[in-house]
C-alpha atoms as a PDB file:
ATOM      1  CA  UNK A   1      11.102  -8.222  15.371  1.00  0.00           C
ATOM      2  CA  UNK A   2      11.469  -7.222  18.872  1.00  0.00           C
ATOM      3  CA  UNK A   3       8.386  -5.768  20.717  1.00  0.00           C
ATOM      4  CA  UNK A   4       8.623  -2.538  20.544  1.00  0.00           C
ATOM      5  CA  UNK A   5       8.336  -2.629  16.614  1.00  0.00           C
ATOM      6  CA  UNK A   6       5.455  -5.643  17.036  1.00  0.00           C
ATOM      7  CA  UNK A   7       3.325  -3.115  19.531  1.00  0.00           C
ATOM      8  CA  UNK A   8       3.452  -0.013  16.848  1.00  0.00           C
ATOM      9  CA  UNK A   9       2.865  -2.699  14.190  1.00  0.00           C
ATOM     10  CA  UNK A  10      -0.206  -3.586  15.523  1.00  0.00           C
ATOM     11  CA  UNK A  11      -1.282  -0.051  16.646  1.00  0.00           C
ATOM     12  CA  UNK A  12      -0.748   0.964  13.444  1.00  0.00           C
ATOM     13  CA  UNK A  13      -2.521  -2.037  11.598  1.00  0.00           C
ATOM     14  CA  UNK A  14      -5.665  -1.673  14.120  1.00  0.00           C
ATOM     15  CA  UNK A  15      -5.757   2.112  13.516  1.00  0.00           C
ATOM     16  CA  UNK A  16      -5.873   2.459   9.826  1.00  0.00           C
ATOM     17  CA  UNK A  17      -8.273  -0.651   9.744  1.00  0.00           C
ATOM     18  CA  UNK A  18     -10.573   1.417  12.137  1.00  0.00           C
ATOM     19  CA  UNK A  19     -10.078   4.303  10.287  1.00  0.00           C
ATOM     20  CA  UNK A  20      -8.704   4.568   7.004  1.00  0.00           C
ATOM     21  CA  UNK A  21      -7.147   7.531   5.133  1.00  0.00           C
ATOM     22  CA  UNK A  22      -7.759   8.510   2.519  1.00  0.00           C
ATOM     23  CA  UNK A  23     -10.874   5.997   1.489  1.00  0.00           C
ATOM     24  CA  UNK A  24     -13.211   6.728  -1.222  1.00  0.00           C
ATOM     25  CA  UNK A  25     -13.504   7.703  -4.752  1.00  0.00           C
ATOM     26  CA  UNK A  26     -12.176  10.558  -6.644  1.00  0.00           C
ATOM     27  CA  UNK A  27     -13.905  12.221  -9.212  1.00  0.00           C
ATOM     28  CA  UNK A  28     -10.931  13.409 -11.554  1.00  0.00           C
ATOM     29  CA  UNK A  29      -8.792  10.961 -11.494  1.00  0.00           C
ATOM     30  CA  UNK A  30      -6.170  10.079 -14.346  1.00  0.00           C
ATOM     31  CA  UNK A  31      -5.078   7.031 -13.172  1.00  0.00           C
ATOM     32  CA  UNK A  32      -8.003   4.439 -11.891  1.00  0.00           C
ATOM     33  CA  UNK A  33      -6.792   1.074 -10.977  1.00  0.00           C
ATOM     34  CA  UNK A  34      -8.611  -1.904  -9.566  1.00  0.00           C
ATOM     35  CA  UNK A  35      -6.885  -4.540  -8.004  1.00  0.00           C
ATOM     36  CA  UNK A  36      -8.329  -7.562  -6.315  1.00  0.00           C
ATOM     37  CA  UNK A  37      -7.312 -11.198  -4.798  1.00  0.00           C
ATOM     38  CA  UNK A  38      -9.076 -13.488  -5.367  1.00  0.00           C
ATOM     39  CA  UNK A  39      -7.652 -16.413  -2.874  1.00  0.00           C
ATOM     40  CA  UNK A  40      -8.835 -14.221   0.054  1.00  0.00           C
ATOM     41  CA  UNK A  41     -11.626 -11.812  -1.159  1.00  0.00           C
ATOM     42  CA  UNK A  42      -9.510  -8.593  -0.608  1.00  0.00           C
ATOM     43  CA  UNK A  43     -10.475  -6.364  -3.129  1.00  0.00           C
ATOM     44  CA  UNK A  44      -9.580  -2.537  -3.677  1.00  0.00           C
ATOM     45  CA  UNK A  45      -9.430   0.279  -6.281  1.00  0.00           C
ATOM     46  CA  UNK A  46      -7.062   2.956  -6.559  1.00  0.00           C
ATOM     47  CA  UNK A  47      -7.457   6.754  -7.492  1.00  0.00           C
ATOM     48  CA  UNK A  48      -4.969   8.804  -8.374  1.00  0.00           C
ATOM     49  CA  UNK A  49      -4.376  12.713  -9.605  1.00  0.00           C
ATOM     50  CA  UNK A  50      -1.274  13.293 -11.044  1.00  0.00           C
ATOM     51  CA  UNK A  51      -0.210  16.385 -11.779  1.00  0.00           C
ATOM     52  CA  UNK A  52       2.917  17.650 -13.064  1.00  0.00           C
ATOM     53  CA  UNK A  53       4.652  14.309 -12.937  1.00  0.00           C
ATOM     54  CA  UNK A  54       3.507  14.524  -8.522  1.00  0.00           C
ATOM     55  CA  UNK A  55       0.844  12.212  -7.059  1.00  0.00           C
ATOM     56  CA  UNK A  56      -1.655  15.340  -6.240  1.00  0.00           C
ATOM     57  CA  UNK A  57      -4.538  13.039  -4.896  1.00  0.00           C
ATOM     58  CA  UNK A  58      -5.108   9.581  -3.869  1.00  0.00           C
ATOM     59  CA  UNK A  59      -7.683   7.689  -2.988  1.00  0.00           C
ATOM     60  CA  UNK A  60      -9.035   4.031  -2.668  1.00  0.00           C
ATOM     61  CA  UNK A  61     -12.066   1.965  -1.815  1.00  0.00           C
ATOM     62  CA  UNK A  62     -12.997  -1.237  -1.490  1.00  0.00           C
ATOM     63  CA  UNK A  63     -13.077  -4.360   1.076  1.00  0.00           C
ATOM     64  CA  UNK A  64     -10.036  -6.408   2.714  1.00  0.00           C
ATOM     65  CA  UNK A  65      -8.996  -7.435   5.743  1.00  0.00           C
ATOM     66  CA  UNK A  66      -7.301  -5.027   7.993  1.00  0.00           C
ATOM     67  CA  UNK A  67      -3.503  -5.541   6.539  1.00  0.00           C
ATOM     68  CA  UNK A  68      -4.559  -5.190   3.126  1.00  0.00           C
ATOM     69  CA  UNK A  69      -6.985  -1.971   4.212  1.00  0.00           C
ATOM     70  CA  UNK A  70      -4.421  -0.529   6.759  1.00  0.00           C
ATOM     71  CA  UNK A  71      -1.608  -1.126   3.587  1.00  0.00           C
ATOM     72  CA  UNK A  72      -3.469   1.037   1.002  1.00  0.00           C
ATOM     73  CA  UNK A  73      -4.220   3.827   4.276  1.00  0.00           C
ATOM     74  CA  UNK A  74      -0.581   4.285   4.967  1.00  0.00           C
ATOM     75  CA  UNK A  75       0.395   4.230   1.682  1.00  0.00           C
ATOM     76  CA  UNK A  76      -2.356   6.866   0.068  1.00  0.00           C
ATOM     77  CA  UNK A  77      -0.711   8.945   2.907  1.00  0.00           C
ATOM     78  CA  UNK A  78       2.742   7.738   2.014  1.00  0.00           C
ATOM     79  CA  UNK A  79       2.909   8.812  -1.183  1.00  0.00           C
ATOM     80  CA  UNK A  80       0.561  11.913  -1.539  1.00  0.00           C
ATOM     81  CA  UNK A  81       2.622  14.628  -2.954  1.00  0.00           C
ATOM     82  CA  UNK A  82       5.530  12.703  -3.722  1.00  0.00           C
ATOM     83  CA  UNK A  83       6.936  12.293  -7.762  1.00  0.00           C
ATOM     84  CA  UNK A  84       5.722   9.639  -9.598  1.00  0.00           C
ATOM     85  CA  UNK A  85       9.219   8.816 -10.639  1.00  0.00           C
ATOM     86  CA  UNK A  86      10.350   8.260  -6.909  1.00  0.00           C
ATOM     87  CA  UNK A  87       7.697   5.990  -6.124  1.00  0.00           C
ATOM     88  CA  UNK A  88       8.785   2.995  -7.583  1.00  0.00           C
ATOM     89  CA  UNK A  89      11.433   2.707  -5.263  1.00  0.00           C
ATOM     90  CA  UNK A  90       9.276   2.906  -2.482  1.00  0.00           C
ATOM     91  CA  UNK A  91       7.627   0.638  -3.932  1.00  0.00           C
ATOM     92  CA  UNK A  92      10.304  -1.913  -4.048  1.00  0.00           C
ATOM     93  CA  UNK A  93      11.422  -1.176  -0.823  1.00  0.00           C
ATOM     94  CA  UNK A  94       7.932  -1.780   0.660  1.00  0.00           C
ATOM     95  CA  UNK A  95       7.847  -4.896  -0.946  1.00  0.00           C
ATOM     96  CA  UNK A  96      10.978  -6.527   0.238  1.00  0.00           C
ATOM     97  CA  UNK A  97      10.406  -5.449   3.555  1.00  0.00           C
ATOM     98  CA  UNK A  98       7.182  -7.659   4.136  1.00  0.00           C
ATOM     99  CA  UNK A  99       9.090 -10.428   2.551  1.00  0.00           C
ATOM    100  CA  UNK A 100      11.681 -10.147   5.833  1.00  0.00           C
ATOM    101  CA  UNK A 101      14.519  -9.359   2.544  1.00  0.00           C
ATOM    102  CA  UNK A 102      15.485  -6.090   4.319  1.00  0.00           C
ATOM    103  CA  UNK A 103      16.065  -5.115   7.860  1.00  0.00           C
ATOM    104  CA  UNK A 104      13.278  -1.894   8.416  1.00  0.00           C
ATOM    105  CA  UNK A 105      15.556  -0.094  10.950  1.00  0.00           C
ATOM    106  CA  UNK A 106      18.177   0.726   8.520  1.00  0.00           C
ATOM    107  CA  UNK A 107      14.657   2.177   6.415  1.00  0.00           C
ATOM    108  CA  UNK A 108      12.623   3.766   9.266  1.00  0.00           C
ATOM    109  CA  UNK A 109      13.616   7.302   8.576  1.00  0.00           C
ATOM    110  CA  UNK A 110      12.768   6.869   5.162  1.00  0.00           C
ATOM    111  CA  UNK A 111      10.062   4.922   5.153  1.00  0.00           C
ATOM    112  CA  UNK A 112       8.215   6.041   9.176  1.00  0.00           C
ATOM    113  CA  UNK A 113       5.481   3.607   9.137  1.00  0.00           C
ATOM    114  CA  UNK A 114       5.654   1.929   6.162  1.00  0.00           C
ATOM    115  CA  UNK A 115       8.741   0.272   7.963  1.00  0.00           C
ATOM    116  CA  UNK A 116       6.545  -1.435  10.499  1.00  0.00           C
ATOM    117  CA  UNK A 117       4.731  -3.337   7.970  1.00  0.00           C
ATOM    118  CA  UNK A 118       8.367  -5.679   8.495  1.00  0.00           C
ATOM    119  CA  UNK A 119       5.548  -7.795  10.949  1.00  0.00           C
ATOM    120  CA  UNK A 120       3.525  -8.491   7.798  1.00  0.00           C
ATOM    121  CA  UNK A 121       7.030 -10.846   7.153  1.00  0.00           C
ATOM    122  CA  UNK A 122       6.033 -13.196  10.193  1.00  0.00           C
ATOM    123  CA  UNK A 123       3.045 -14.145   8.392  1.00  0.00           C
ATOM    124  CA  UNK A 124       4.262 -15.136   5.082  1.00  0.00           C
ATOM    125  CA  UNK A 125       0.383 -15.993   3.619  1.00  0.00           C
ATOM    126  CA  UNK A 126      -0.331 -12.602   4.612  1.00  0.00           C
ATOM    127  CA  UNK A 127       2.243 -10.731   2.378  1.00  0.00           C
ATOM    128  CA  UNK A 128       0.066 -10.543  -0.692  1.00  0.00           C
ATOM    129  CA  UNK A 129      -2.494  -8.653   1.389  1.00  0.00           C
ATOM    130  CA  UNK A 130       0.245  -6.064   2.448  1.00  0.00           C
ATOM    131  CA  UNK A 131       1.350  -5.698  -1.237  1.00  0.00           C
ATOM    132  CA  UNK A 132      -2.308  -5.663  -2.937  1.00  0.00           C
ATOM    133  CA  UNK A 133      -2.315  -2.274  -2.552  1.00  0.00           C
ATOM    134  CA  UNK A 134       1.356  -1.698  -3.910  1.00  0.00           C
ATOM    135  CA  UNK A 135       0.889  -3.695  -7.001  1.00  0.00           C
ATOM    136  CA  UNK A 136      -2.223  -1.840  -7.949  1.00  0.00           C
ATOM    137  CA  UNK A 137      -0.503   1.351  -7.501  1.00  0.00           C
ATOM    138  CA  UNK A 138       2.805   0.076  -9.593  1.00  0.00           C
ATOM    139  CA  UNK A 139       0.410  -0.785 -12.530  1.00  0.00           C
ATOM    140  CA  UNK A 140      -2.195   2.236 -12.013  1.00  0.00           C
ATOM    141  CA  UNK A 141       1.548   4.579 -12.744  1.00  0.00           C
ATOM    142  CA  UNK A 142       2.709   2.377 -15.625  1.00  0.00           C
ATOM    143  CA  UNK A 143       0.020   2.530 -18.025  1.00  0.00           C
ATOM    144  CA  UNK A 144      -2.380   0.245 -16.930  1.00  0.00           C
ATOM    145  CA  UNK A 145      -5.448   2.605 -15.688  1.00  0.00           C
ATOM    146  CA  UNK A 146      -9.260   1.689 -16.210  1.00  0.00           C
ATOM    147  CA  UNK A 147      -7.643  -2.123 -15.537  1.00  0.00           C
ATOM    148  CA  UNK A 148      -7.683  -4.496 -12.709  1.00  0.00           C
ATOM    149  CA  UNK A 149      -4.702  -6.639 -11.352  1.00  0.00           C
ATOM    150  CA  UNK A 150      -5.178  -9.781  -9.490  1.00  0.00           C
ATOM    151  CA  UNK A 151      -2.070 -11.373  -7.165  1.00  0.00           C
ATOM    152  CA  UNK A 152      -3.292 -14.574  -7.880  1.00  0.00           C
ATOM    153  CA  UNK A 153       0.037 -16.997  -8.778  1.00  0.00           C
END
């Protein structure tokens, strides 16, 4: 990663920790997911209004440290308005580029920040606490609301 890409990283990372987006509950939610791991304490649920198959609302709380935090802040802005049946690629995409599987330039117009989550890759014990967030999300869309998920393996 050259350091350009590590500098936004961590302005990014430090910004959404300080102040995240989208935190808090949400009253009329369909789709309430918690999602928690237990080898490091980070621990978050996920709200969600869907609405005509679109992510209308989303919102999470909870406590993690500031990848985990600044993950689920980028992404409740990520994928607020966008169809439910687009966001599983995202989803993958997300995922394999904090496991260092996919180069984030060739993704930076699609993804914008979610692309400089790449650093999380340098740190491979810290790639559950990127995708926390992610997997909660992925199981709060397929069917597994009012549920927790744990990235325990």
């Amino acid at each position: 990663m050259d350091d350009q890409f590590r500098e936004l990283y961590q302005e990014i990372i430090l910004d959404h920790n300080r102040s995240p987006r989208n935190f808090g509950s949400l009253k009329d939610a369909t789709h309430t997911l918690e999602g928690h791991n237990p080898l490091c304490g980070d621990h978050y649920v996920i709200y969600l209004k869907i609405k005509d198959g679109r992510v209308e609302d989303v919102r999470f709380e909870g406590k993690g440290c500031a990848i985990s935090k600044s993950s689920a802040s980028v992404m409740s802005e990520f994928i607020k308005g966008k169809k439910v049946s687009e966001i599983d690629r995202y989803i993958e995409l997300f995922q394999k580029i904090v496991r260092g599987e996919l180069d984030p330039a060739e993704y930076l117009e699609k993804l914008g920040k979610l692309a400089v989550f790449a650093g999380v890759s340098e740190f491979p014990m810290r790639v559950k606490c990127a995708t926390l967030p992610w997997h909660t999300l992925h199981n709060a869309l397929h069917g597994k609301q009012n549920d927790h998920v744990s990235t325990e393996e």
